[in-house]
N, C-alpha and C. Protein backbone atom coordinates (compact mmCIF):
# COMPACT_ATOMS: atom_id res chain seq x y z
N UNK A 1 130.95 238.70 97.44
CA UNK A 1 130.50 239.61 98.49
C UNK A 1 130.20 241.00 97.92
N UNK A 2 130.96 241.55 96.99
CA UNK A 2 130.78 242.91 96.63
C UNK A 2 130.15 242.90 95.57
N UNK A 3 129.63 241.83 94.92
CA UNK A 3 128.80 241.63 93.78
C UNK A 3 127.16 241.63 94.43
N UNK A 4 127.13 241.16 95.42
CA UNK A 4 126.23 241.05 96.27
C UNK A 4 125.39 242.60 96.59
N UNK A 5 126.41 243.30 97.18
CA UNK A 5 126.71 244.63 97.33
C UNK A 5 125.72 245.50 95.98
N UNK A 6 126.46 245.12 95.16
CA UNK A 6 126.33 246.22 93.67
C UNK A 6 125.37 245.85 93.02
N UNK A 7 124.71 244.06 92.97
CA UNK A 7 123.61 243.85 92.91
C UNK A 7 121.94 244.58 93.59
N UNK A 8 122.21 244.67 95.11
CA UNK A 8 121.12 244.84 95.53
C UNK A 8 121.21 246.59 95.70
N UNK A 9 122.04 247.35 94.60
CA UNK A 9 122.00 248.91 95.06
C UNK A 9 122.66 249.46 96.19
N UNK A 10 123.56 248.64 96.91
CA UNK A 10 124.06 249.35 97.90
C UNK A 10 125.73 249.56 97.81
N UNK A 11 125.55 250.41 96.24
CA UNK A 11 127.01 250.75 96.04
C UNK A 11 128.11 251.42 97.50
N UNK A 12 127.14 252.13 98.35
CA UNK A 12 127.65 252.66 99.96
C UNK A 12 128.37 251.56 100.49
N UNK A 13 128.16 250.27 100.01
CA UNK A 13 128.84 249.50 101.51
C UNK A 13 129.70 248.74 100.83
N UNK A 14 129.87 248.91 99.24
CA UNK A 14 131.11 248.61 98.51
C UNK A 14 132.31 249.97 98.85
N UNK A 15 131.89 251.06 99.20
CA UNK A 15 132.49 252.05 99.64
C UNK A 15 133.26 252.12 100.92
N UNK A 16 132.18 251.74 101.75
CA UNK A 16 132.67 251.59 103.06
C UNK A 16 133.53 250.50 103.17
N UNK A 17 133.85 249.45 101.98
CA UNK A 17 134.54 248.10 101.99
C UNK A 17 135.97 248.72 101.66
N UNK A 18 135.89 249.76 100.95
CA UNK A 18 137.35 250.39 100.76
C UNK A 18 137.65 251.49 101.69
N UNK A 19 136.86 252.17 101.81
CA UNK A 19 137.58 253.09 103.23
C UNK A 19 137.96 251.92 104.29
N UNK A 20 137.92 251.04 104.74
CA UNK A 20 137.71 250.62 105.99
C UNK A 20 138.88 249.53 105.65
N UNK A 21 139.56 249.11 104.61
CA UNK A 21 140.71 248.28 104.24
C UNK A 21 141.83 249.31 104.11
N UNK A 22 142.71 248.86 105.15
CA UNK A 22 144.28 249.33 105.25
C UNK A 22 144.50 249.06 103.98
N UNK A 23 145.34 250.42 103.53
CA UNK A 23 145.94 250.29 102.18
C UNK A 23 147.15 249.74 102.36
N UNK A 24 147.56 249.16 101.10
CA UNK A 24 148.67 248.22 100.96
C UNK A 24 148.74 247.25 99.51
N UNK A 25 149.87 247.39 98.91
CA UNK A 25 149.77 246.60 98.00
C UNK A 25 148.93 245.35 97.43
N UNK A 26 148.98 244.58 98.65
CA UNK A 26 148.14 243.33 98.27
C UNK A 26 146.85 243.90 98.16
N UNK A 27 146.38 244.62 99.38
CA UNK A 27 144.71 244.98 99.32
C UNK A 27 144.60 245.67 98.37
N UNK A 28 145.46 246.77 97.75
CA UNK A 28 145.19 247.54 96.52
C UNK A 28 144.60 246.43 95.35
N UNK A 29 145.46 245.33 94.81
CA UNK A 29 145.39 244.47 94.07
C UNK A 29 144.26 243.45 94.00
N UNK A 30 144.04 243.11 95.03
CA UNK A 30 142.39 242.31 95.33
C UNK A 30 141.46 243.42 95.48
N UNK A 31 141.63 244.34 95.79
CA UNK A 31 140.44 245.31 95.36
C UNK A 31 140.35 245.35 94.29
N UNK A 32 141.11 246.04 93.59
CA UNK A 32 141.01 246.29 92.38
C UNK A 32 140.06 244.87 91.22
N UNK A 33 140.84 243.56 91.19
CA UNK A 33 140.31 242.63 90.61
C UNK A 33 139.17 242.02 91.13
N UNK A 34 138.63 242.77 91.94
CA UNK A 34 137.55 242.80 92.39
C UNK A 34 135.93 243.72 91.65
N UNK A 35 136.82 244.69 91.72
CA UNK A 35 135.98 245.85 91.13
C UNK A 35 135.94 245.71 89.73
N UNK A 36 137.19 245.09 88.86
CA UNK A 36 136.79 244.98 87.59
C UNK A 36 136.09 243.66 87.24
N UNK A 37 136.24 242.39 88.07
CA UNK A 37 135.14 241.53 88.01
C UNK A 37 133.57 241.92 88.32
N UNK A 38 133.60 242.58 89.22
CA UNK A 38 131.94 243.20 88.81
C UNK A 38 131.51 243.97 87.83
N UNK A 39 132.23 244.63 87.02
CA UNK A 39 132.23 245.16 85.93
C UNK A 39 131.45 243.99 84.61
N UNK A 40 131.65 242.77 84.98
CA UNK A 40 131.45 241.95 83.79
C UNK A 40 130.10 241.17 84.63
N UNK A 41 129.68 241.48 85.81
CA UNK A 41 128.76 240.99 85.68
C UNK A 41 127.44 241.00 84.35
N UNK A 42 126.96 240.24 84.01
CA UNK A 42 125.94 240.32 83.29
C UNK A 42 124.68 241.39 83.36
N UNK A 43 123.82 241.01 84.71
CA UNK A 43 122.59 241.32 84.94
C UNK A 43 122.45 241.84 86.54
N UNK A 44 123.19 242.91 86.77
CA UNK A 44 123.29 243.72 88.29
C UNK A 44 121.55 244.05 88.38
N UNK A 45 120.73 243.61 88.20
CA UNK A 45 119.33 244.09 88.36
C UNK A 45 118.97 242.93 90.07
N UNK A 46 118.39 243.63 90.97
CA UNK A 46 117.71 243.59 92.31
C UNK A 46 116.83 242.60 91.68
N UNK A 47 116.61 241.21 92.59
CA UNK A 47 116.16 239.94 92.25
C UNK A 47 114.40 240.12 92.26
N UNK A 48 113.76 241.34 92.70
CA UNK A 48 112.24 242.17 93.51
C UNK A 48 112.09 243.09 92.56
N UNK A 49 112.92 244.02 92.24
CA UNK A 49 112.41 245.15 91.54
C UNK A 49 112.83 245.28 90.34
N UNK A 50 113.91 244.46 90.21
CA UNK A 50 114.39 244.53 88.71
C UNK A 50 115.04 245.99 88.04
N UNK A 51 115.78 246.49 89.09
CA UNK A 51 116.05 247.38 88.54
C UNK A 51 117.41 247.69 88.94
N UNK A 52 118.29 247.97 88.01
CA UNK A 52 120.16 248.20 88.37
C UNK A 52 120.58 249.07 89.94
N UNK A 53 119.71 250.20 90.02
CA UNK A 53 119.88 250.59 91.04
C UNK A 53 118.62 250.41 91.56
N UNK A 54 118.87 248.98 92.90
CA UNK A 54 117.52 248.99 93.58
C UNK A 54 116.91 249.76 94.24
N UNK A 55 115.73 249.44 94.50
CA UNK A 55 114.43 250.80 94.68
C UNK A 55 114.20 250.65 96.34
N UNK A 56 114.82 249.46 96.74
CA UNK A 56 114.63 249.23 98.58
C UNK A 56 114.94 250.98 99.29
N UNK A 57 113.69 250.64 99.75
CA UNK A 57 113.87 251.80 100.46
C UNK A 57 112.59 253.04 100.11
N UNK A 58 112.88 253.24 99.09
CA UNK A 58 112.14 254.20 98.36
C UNK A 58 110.06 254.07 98.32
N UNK A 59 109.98 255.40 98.83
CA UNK A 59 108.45 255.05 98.55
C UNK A 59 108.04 254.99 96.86
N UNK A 60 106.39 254.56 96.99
CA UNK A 60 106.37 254.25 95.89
C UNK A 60 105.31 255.40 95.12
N UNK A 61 106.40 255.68 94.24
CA UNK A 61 105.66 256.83 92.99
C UNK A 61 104.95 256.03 91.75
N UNK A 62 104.54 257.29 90.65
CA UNK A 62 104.29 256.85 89.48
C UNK A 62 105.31 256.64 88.47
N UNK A 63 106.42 257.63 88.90
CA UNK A 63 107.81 257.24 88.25
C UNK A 63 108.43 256.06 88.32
N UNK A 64 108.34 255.38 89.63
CA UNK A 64 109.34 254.19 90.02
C UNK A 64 108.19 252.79 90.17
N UNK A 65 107.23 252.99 89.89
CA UNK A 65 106.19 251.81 89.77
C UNK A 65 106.68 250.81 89.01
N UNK A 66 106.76 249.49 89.54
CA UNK A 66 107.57 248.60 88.91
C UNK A 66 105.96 247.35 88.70
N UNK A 67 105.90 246.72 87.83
CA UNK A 67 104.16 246.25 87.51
C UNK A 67 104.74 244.64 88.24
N UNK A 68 104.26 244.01 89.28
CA UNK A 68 104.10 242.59 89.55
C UNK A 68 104.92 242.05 90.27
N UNK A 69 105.61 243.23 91.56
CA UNK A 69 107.14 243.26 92.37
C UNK A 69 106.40 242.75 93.28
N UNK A 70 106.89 242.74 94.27
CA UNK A 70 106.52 242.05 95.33
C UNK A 70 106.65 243.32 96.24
N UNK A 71 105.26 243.52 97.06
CA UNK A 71 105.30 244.36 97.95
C UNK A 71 105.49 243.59 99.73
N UNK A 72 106.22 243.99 99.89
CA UNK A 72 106.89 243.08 101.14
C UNK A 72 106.66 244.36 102.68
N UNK A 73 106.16 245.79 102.18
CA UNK A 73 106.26 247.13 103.29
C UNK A 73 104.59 246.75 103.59
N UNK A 74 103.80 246.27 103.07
CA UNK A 74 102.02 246.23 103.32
C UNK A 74 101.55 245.22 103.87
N UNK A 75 101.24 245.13 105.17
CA UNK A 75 100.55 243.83 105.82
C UNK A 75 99.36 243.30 105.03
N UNK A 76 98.70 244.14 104.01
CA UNK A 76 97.54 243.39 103.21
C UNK A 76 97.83 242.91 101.87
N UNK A 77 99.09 243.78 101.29
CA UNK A 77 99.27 243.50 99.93
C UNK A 77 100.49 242.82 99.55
N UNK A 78 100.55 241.83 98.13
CA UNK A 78 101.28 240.83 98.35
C UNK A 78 102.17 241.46 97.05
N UNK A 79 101.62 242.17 95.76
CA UNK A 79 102.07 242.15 94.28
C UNK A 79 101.44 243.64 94.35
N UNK A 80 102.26 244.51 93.18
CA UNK A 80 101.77 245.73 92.94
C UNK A 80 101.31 245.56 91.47
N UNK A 81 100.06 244.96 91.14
CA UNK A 81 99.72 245.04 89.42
C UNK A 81 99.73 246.17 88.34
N UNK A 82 99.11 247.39 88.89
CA UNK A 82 99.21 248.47 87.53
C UNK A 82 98.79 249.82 88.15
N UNK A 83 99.34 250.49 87.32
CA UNK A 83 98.54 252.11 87.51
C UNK A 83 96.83 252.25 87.14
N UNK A 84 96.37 252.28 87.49
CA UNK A 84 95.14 252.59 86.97
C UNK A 84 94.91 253.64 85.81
N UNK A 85 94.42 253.13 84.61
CA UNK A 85 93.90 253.80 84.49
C UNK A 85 93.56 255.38 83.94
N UNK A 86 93.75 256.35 83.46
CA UNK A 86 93.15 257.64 83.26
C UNK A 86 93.20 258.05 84.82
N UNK A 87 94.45 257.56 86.13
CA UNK A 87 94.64 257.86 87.22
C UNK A 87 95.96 258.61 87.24
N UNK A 88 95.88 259.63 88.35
CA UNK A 88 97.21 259.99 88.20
C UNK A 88 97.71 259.76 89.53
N UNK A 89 97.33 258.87 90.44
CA UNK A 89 98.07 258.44 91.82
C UNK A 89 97.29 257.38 92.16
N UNK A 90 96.72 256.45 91.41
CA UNK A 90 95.85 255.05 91.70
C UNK A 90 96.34 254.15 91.45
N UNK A 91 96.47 252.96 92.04
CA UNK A 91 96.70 251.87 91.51
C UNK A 91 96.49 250.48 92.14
N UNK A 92 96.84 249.51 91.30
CA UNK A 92 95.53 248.04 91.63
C UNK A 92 96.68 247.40 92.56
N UNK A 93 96.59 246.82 93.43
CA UNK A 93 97.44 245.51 94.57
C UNK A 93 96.41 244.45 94.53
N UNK A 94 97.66 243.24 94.67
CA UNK A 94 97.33 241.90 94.52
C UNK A 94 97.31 241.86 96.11
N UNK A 95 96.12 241.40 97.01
CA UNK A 95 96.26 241.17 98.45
C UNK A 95 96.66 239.31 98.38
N UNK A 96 97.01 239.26 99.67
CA UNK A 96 97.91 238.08 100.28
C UNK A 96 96.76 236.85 99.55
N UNK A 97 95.52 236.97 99.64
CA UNK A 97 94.81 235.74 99.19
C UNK A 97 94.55 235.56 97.93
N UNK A 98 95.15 236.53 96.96
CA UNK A 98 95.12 236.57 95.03
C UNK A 98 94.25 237.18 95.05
N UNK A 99 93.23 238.36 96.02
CA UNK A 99 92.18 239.20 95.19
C UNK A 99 92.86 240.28 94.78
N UNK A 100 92.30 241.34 93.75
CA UNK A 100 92.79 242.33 93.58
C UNK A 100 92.07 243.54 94.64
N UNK A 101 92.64 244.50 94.57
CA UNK A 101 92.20 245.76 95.46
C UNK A 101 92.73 247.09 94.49
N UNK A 102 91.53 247.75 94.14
CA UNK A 102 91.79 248.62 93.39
C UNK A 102 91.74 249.91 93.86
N UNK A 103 91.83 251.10 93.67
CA UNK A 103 91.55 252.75 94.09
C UNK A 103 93.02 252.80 95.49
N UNK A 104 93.87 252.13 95.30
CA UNK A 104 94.93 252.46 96.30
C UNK A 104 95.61 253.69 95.66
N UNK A 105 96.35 254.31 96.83
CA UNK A 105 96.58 255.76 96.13
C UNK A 105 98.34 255.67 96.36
N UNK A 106 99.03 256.05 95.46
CA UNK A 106 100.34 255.77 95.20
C UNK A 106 100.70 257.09 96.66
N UNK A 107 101.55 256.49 97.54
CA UNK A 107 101.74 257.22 99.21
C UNK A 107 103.41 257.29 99.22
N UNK A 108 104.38 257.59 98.50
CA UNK A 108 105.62 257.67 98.70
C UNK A 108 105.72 257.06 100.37
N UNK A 109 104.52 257.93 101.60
CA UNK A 109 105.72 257.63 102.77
C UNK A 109 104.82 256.01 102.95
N UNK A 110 103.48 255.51 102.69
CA UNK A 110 103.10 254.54 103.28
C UNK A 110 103.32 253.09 102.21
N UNK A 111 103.51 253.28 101.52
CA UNK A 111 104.11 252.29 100.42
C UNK A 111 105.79 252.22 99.68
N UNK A 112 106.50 251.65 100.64
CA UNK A 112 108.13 251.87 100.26
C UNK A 112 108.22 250.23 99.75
N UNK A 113 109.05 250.15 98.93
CA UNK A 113 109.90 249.13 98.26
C UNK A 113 110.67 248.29 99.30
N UNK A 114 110.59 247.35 99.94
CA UNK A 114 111.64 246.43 100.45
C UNK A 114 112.08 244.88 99.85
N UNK A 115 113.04 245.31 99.29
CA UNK A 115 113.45 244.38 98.20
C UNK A 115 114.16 243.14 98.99
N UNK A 116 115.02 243.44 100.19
CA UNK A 116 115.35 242.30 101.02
C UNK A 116 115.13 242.61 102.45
């Protein structure tokens, strides 16, 4: 459950999993071997964006452009392929039927990341 949590970036509701547990020996102790088993996870990277701290949520920049994610916030677009280019806010989408669509303009508020 809390691997789940720390996987998809929402270290907050591994937080709220400990404020919200009466303290007490036992719960101290399963917390705890809890928290150091996620520690050994392998590969905490978001199953969409591939990235340790997932990007859900976040509009989409030139900083956080992830090449071939799945855009799941765009009723037309299916994949985000590349920056364009000698562009400094362009970039190419894969639409729902495999064409490409090029000259899209990187929109922080109209293009956000929804990873689940």
């Amino acid at each position: 459950c809390l691997i789940h949590f720390y996987k998809r970036g929402r270290f907050d509701s591994v937080l709220d999993l400990f404020s919200e547990t009466e303290v007490s020996v036992t719960n101290s102790v399963v917390l705890h071997k809890m928290m150091s088993r996620m520690n050994n996870v392998i590969s905490p990277e978001c199953d969409n964006c591939c990235q340790g701290l997932c990007l859900n949520g976040q509009g989409l920049t030139r900083e956080n452009f992830v090449t071939w994610v799945e855009d799941k916030g765009h009723s037309q677009i299916d994949r985000l392929i590349a920056i364009e280019e000698d562009s400094v806010d362009q970039f190419v989408g894969c639409l729902k039927d495999g064409s490409y669509w090029a000259n899209l303009t990187l929109k922080p508020s109209h293009y956000r990341y929804q990873c689940f």
